[in-house]
Each structure stands twice: as C-alpha cells, then as structure tokens.
PDB file of N, CA and C in Angstrom:
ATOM      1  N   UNK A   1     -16.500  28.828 -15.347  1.00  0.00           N
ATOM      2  CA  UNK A   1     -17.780  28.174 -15.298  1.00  0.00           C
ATOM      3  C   UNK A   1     -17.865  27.362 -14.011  1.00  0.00           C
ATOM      4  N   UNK A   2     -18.616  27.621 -13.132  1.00  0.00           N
ATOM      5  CA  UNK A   2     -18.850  26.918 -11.908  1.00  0.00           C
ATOM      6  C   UNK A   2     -19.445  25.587 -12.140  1.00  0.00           C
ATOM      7  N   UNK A   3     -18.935  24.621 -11.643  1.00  0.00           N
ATOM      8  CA  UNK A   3     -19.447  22.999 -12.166  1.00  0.00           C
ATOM      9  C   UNK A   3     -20.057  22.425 -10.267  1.00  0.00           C
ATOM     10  N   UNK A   4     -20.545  21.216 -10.169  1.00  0.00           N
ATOM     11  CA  UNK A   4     -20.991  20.782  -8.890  1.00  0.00           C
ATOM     12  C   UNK A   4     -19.070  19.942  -8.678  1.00  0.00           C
ATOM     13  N   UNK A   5     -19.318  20.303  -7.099  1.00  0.00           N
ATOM     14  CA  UNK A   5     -18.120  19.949  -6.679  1.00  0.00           C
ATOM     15  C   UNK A   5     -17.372  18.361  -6.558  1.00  0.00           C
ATOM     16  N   UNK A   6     -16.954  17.900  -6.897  1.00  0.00           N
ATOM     17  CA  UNK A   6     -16.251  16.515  -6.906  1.00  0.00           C
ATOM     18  C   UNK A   6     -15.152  15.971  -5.818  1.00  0.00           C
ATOM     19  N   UNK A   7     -15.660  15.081  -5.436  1.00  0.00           N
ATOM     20  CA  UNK A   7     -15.175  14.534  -4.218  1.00  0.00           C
ATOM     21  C   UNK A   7     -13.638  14.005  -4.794  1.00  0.00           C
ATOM     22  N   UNK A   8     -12.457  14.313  -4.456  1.00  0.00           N
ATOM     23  CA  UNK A   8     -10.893  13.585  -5.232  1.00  0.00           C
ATOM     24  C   UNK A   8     -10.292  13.013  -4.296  1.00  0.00           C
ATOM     25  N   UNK A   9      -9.534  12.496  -4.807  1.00  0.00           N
ATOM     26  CA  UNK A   9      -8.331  11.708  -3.769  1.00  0.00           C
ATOM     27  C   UNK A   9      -6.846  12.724  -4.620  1.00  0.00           C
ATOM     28  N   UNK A  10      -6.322  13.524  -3.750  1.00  0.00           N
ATOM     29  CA  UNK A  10      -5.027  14.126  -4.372  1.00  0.00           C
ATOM     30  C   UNK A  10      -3.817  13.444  -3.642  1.00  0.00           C
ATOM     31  N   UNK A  11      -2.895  13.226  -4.242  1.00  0.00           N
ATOM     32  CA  UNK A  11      -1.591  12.505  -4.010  1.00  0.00           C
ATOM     33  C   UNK A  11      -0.940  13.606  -4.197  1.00  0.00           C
ATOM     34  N   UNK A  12       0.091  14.032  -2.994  1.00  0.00           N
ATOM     35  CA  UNK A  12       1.619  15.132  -3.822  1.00  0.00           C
ATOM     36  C   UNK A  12       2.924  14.151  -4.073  1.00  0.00           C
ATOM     37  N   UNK A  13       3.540  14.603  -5.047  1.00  0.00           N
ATOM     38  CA  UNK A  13       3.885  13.217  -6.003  1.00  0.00           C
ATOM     39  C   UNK A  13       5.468  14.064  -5.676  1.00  0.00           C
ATOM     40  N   UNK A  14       6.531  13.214  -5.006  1.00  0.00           N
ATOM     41  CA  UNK A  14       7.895  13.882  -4.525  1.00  0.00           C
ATOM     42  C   UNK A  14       8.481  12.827  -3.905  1.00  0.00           C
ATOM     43  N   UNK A  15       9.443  12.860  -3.046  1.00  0.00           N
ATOM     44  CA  UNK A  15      10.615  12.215  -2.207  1.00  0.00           C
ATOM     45  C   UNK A  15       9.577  11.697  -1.403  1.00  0.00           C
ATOM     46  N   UNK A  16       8.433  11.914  -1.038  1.00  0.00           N
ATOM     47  CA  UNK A  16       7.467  11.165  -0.089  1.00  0.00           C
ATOM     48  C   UNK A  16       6.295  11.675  -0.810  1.00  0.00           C
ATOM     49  N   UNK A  17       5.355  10.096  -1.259  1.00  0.00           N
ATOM     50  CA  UNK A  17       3.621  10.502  -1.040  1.00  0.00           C
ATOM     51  C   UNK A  17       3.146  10.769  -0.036  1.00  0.00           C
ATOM     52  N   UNK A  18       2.050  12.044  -0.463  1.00  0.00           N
ATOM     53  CA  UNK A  18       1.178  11.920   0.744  1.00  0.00           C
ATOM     54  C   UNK A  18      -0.130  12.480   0.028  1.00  0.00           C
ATOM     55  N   UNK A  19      -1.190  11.352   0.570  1.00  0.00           N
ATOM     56  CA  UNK A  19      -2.721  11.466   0.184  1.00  0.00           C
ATOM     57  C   UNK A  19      -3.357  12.046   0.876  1.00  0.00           C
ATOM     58  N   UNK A  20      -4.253  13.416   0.599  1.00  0.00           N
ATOM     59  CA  UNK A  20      -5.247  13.913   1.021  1.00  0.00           C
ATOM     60  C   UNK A  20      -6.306  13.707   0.412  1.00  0.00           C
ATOM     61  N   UNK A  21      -7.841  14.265   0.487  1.00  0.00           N
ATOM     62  CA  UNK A  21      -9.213  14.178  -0.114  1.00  0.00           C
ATOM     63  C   UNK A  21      -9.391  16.042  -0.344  1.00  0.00           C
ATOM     64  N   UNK A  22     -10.032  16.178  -1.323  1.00  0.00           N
ATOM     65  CA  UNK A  22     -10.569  17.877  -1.695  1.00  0.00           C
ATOM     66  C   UNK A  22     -11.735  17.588  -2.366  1.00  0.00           C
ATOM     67  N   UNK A  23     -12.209  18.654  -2.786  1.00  0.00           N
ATOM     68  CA  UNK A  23     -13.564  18.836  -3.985  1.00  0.00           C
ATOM     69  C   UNK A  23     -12.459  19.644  -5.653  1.00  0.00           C
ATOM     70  N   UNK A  24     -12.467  18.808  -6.254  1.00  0.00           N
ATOM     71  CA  UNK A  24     -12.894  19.687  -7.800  1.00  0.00           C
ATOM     72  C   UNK A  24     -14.210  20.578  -7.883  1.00  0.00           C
ATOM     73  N   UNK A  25     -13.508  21.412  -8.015  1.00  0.00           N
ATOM     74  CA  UNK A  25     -14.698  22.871  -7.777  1.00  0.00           C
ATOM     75  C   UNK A  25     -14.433  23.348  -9.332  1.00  0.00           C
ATOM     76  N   UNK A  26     -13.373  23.230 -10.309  1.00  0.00           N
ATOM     77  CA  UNK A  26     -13.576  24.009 -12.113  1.00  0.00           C
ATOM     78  C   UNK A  26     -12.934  23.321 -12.579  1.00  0.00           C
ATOM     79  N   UNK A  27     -13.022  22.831 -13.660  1.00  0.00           N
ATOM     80  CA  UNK A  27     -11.934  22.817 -14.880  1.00  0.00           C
ATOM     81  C   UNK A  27     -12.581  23.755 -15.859  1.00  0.00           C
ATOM     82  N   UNK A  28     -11.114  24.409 -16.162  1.00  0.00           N
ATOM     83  CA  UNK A  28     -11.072  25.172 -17.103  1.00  0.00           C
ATOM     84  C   UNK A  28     -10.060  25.363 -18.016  1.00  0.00           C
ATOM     85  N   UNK A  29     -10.033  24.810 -19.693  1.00  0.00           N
ATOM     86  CA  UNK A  29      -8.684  24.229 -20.589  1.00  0.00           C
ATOM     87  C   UNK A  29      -8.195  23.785 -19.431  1.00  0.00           C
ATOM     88  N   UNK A  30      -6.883  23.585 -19.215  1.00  0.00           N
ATOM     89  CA  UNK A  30      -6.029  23.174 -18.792  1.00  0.00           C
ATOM     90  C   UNK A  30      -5.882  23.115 -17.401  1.00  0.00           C
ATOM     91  N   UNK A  31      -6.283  24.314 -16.527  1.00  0.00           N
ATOM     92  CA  UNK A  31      -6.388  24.075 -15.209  1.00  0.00           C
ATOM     93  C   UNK A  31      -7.706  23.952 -14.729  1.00  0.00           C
ATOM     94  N   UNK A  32      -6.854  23.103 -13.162  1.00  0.00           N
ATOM     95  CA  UNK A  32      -8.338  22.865 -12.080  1.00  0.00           C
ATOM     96  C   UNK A  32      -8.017  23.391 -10.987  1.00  0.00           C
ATOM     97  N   UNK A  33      -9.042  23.738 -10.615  1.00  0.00           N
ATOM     98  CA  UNK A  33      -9.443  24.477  -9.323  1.00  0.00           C
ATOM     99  C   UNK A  33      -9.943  23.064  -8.061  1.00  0.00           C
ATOM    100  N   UNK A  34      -8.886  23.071  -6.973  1.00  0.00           N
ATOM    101  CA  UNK A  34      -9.299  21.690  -6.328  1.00  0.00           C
ATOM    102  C   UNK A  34      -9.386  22.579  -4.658  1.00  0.00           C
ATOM    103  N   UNK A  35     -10.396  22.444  -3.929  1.00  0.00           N
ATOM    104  CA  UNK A  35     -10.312  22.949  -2.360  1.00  0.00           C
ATOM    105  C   UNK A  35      -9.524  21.667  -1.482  1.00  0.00           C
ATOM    106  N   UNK A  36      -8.661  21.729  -0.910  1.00  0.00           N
ATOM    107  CA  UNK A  36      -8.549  20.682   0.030  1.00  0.00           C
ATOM    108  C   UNK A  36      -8.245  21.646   1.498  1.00  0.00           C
ATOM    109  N   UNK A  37      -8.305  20.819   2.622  1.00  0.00           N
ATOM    110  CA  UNK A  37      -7.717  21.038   3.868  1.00  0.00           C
ATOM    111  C   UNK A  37      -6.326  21.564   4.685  1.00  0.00           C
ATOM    112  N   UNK A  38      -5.599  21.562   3.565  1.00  0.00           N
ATOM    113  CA  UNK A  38      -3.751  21.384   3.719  1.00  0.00           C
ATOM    114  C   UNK A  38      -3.597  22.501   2.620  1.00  0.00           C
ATOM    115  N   UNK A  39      -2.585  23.506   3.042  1.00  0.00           N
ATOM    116  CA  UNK A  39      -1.781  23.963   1.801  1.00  0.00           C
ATOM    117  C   UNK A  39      -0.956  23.200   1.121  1.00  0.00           C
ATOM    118  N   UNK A  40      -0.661  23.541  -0.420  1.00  0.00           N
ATOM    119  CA  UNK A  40       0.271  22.394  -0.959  1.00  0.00           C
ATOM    120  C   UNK A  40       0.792  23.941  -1.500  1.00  0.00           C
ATOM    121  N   UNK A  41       2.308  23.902  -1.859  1.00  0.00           N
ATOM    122  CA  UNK A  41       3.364  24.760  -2.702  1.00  0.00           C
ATOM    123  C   UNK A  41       3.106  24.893  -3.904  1.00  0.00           C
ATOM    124  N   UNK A  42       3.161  26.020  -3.929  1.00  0.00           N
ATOM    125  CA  UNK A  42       3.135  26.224  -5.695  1.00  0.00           C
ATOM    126  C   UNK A  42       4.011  25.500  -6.367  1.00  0.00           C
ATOM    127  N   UNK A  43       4.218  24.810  -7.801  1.00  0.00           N
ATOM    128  CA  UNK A  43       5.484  23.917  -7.939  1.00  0.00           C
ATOM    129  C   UNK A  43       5.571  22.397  -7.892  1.00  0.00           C
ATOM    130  N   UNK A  44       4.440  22.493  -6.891  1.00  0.00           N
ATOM    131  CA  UNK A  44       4.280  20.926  -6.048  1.00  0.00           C
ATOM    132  C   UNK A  44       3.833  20.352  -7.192  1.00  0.00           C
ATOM    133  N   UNK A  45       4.194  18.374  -7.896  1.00  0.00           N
ATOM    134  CA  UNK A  45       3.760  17.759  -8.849  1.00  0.00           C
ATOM    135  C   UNK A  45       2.364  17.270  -7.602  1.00  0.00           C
ATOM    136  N   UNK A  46       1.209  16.650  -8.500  1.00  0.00           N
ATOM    137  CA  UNK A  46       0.175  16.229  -7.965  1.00  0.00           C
ATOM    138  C   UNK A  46      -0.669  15.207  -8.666  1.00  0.00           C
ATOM    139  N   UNK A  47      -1.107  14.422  -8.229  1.00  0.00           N
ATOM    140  CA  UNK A  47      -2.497  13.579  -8.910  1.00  0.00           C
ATOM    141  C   UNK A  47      -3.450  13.779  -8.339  1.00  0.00           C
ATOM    142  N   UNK A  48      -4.505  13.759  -9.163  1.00  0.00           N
ATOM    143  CA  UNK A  48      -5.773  14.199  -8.659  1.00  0.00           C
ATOM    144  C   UNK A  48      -6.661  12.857  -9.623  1.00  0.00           C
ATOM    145  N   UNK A  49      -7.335  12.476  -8.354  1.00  0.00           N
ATOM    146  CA  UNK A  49      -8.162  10.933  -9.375  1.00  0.00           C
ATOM    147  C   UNK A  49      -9.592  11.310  -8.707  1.00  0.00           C
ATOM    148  N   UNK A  50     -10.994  11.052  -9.650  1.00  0.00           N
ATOM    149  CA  UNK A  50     -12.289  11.290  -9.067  1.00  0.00           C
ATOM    150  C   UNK A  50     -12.944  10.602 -10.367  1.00  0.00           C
ATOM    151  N   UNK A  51     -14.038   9.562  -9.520  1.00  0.00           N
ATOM    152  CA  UNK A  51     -14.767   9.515 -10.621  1.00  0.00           C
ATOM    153  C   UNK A  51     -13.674   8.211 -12.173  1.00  0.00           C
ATOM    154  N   UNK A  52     -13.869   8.108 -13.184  1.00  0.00           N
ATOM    155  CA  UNK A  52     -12.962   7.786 -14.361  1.00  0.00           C
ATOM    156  C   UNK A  52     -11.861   8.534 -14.850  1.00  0.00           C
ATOM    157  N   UNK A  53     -11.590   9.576 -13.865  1.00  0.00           N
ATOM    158  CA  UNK A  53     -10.159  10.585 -14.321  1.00  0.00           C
ATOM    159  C   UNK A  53      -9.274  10.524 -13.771  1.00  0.00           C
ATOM    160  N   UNK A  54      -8.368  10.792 -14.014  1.00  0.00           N
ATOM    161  CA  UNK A  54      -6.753  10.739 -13.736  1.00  0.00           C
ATOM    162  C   UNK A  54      -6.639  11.703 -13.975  1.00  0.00           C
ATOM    163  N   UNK A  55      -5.895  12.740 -13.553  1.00  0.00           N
ATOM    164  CA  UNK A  55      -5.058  13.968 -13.853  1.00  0.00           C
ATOM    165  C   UNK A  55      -3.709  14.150 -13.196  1.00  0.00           C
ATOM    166  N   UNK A  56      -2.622  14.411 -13.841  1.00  0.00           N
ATOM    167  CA  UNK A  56      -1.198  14.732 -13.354  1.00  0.00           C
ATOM    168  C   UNK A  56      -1.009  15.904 -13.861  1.00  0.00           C
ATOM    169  N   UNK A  57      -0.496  16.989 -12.605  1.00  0.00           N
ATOM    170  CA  UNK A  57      -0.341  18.098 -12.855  1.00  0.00           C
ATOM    171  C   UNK A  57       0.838  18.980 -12.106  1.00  0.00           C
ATOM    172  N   UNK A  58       0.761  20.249 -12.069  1.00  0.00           N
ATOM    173  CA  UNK A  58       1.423  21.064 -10.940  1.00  0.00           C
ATOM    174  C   UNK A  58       0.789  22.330 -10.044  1.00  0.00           C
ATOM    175  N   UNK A  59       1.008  22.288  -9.188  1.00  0.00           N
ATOM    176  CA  UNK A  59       0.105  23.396  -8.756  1.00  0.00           C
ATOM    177  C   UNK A  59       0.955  25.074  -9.373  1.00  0.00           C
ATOM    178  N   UNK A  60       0.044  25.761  -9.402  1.00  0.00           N
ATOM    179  CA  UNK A  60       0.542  27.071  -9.772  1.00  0.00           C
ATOM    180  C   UNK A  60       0.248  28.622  -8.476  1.00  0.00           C
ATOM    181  N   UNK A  61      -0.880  28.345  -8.248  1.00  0.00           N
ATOM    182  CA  UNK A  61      -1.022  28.811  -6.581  1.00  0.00           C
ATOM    183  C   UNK A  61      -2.422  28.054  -5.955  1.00  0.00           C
ATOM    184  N   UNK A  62      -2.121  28.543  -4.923  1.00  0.00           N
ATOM    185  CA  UNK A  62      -2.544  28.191  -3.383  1.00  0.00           C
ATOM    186  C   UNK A  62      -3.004  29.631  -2.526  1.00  0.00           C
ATOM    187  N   UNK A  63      -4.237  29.234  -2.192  1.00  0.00           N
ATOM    188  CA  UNK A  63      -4.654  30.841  -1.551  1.00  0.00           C
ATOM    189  C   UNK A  63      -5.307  30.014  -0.871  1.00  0.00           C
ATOM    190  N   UNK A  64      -5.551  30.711   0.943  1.00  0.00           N
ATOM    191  CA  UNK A  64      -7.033  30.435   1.782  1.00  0.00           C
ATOM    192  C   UNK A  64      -7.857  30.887   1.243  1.00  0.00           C
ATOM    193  N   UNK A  65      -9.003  29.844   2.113  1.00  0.00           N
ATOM    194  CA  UNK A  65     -10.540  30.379   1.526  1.00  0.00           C
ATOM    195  C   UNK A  65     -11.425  29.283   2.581  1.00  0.00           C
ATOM    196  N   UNK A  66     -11.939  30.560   3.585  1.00  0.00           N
ATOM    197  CA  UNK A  66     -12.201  29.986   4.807  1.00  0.00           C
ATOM    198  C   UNK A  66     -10.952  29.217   5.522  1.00  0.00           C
ATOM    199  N   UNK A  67     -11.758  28.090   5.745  1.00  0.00           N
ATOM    200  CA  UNK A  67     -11.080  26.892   6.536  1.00  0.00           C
ATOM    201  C   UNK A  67     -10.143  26.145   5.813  1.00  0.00           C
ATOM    202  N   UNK A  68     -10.228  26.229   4.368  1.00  0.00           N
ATOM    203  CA  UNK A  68      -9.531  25.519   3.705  1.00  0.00           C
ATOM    204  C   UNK A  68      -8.496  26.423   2.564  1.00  0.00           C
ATOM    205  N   UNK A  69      -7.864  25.334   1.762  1.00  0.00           N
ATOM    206  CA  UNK A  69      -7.080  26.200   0.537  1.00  0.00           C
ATOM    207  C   UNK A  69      -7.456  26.190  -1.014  1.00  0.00           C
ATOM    208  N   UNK A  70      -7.687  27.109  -1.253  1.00  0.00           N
ATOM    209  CA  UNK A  70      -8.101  26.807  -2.963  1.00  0.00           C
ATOM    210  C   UNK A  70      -6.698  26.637  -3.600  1.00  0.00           C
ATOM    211  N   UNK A  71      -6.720  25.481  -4.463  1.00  0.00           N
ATOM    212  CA  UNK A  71      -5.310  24.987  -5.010  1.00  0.00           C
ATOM    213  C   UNK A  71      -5.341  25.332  -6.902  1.00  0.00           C
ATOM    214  N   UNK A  72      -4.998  26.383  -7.004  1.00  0.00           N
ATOM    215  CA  UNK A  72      -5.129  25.893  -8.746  1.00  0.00           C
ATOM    216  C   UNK A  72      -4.189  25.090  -9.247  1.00  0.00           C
ATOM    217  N   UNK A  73      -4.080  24.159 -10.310  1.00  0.00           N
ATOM    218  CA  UNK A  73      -3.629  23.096 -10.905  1.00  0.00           C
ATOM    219  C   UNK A  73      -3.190  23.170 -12.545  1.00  0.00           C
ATOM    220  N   UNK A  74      -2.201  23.347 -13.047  1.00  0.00           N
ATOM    221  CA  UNK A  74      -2.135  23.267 -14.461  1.00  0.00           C
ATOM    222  C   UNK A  74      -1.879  21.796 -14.950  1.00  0.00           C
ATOM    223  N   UNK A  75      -2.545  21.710 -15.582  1.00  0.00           N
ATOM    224  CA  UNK A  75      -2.561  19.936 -15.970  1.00  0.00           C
ATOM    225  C   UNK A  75      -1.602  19.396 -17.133  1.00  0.00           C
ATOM    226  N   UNK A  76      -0.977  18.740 -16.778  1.00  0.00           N
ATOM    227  CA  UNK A  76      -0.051  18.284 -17.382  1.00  0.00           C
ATOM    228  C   UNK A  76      -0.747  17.295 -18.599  1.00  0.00           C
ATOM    229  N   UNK A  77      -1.110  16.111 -17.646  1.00  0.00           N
ATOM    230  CA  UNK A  77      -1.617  14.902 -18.487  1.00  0.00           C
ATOM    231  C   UNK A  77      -2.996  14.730 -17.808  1.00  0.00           C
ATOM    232  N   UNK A  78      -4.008  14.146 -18.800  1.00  0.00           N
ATOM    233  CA  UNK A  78      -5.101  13.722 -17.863  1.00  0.00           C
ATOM    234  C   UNK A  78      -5.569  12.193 -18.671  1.00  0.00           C
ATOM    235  N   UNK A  79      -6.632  11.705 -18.138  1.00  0.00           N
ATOM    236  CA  UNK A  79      -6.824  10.013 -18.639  1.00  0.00           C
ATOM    237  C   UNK A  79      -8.268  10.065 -18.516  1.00  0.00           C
ATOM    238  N   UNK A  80      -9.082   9.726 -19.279  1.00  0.00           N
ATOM    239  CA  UNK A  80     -10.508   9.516 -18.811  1.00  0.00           C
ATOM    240  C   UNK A  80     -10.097   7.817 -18.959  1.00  0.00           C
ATOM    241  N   UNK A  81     -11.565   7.580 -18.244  1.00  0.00           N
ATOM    242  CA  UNK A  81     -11.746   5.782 -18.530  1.00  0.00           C
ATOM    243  C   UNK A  81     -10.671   4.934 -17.473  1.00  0.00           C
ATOM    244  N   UNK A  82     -10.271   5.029 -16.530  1.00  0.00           N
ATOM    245  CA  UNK A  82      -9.307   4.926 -16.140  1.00  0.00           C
ATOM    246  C   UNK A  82      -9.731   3.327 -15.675  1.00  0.00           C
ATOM    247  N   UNK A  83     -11.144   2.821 -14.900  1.00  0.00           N
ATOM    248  CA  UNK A  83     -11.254   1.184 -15.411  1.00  0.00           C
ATOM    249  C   UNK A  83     -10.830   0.512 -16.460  1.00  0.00           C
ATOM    250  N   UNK A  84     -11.761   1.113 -18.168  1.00  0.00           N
ATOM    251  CA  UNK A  84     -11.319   0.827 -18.855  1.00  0.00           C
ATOM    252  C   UNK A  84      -9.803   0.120 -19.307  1.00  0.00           C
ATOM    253  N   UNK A  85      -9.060   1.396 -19.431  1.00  0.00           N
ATOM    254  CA  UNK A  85      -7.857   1.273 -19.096  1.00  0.00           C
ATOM    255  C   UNK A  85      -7.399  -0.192 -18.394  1.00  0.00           C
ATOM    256  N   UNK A  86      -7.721  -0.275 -17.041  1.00  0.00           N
ATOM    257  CA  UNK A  86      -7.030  -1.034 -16.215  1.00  0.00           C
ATOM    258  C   UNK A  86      -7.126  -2.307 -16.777  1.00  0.00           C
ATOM    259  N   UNK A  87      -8.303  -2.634 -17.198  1.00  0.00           N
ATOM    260  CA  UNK A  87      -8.870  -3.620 -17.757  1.00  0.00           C
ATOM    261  C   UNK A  87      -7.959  -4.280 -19.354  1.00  0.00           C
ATOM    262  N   UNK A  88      -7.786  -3.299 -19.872  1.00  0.00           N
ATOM    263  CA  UNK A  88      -7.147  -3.599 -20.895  1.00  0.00           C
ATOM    264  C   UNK A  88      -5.630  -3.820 -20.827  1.00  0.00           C
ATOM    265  N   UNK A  89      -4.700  -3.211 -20.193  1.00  0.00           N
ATOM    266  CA  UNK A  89      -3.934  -3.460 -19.580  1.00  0.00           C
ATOM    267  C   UNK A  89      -3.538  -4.930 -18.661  1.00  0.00           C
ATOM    268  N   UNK A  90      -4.672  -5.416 -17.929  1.00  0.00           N
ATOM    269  CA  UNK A  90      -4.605  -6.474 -17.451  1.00  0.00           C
ATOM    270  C   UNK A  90      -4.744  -8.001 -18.761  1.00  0.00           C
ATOM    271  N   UNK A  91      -5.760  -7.339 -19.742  1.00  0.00           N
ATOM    272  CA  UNK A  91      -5.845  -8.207 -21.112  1.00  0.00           C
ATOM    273  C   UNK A  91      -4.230  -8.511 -21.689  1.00  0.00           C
ATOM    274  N   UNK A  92      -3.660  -6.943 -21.596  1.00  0.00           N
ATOM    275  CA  UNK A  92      -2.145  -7.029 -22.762  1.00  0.00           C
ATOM    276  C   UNK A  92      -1.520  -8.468 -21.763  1.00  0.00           C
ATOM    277  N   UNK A  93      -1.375  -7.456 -20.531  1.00  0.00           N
ATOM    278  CA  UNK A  93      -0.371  -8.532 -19.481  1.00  0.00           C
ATOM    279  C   UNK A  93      -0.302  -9.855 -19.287  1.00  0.00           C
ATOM    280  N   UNK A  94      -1.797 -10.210 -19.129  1.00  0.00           N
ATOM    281  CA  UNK A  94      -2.338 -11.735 -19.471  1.00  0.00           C
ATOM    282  C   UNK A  94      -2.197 -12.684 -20.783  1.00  0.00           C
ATOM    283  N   UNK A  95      -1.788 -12.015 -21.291  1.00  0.00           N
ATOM    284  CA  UNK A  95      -1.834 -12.688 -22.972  1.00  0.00           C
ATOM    285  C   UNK A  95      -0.547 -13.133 -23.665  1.00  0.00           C
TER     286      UNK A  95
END
C-alpha cells in the first residue's frame, strides 16, 4: 500500500552511530520501506524516529533507486507516543 512519504531521522545503531535523514515510503506488518542517500548493509541494526514513532529494527536489503537507496527494514520493536512517553518517564524519575 503506497502511503505519503515521511520525513525520518535514521540512526545505524553499532561500534559507531551515525545519523542520516530518508523518507518512510511503506509500512507493511512488520516491515518498512525507508529511501535514504547512503547504502546501509543488510544486517545493519537501525532506528528510525518520525513524527510520535520510534522504530528499532534491521535492515534485510538495500537496492538503488535513482540517486538514492531503497532500504527495507524488519521491525523489531516500535513505540508510538514517544512525547507521551518521555513525559511520563520524567513524572516516574521526579517522584
């Protein structure tokens, strides 16, 4: 199902971070479809945050497409509400 594209912040999560920006272009069950600028490895752990979501995942492949790479993603864990969250969290800590 083709959805409008979402602006992310992706982290590759290893012996060194490193932050890039892509579009969420699908979710579908379990995986996402993310375009960024950079190839990332199949294998590679990742976060992907946009919007109130969190997602921790792995990539499964990586193909060009144009200028850029289409990354698919199998999702491990994901979080909606992720203010929420923070917020409440800051309540436990405080108390």
């Amino acid at each position: 199902m083709e959805q409008e594209p979402k602006r992310a912040r992706v982290t590759l999560i290893g012996v060194k971070e490193l932050e890039l920006y892509g579009e969420v272009r699908r979710i579908e069950g379990s995986r996402t479809e993310v375009v960024v600028d950079t190839p990332i490895e199949p294998g590679q752990a990742l976060k992907l945050e946009w919007g109130e979501m969190l997602l921790l995942g792995e990539v499964r492949a990586c193909r060009p497409e144009d200028r850029r790479y289409s990354v698919l993603v199998e999702m491990e864990h994901s979080v909606r509400c992720t203010q929420e969250l923070a917020r409440l969290a800051r309540a436990l800590l405080d108390a």
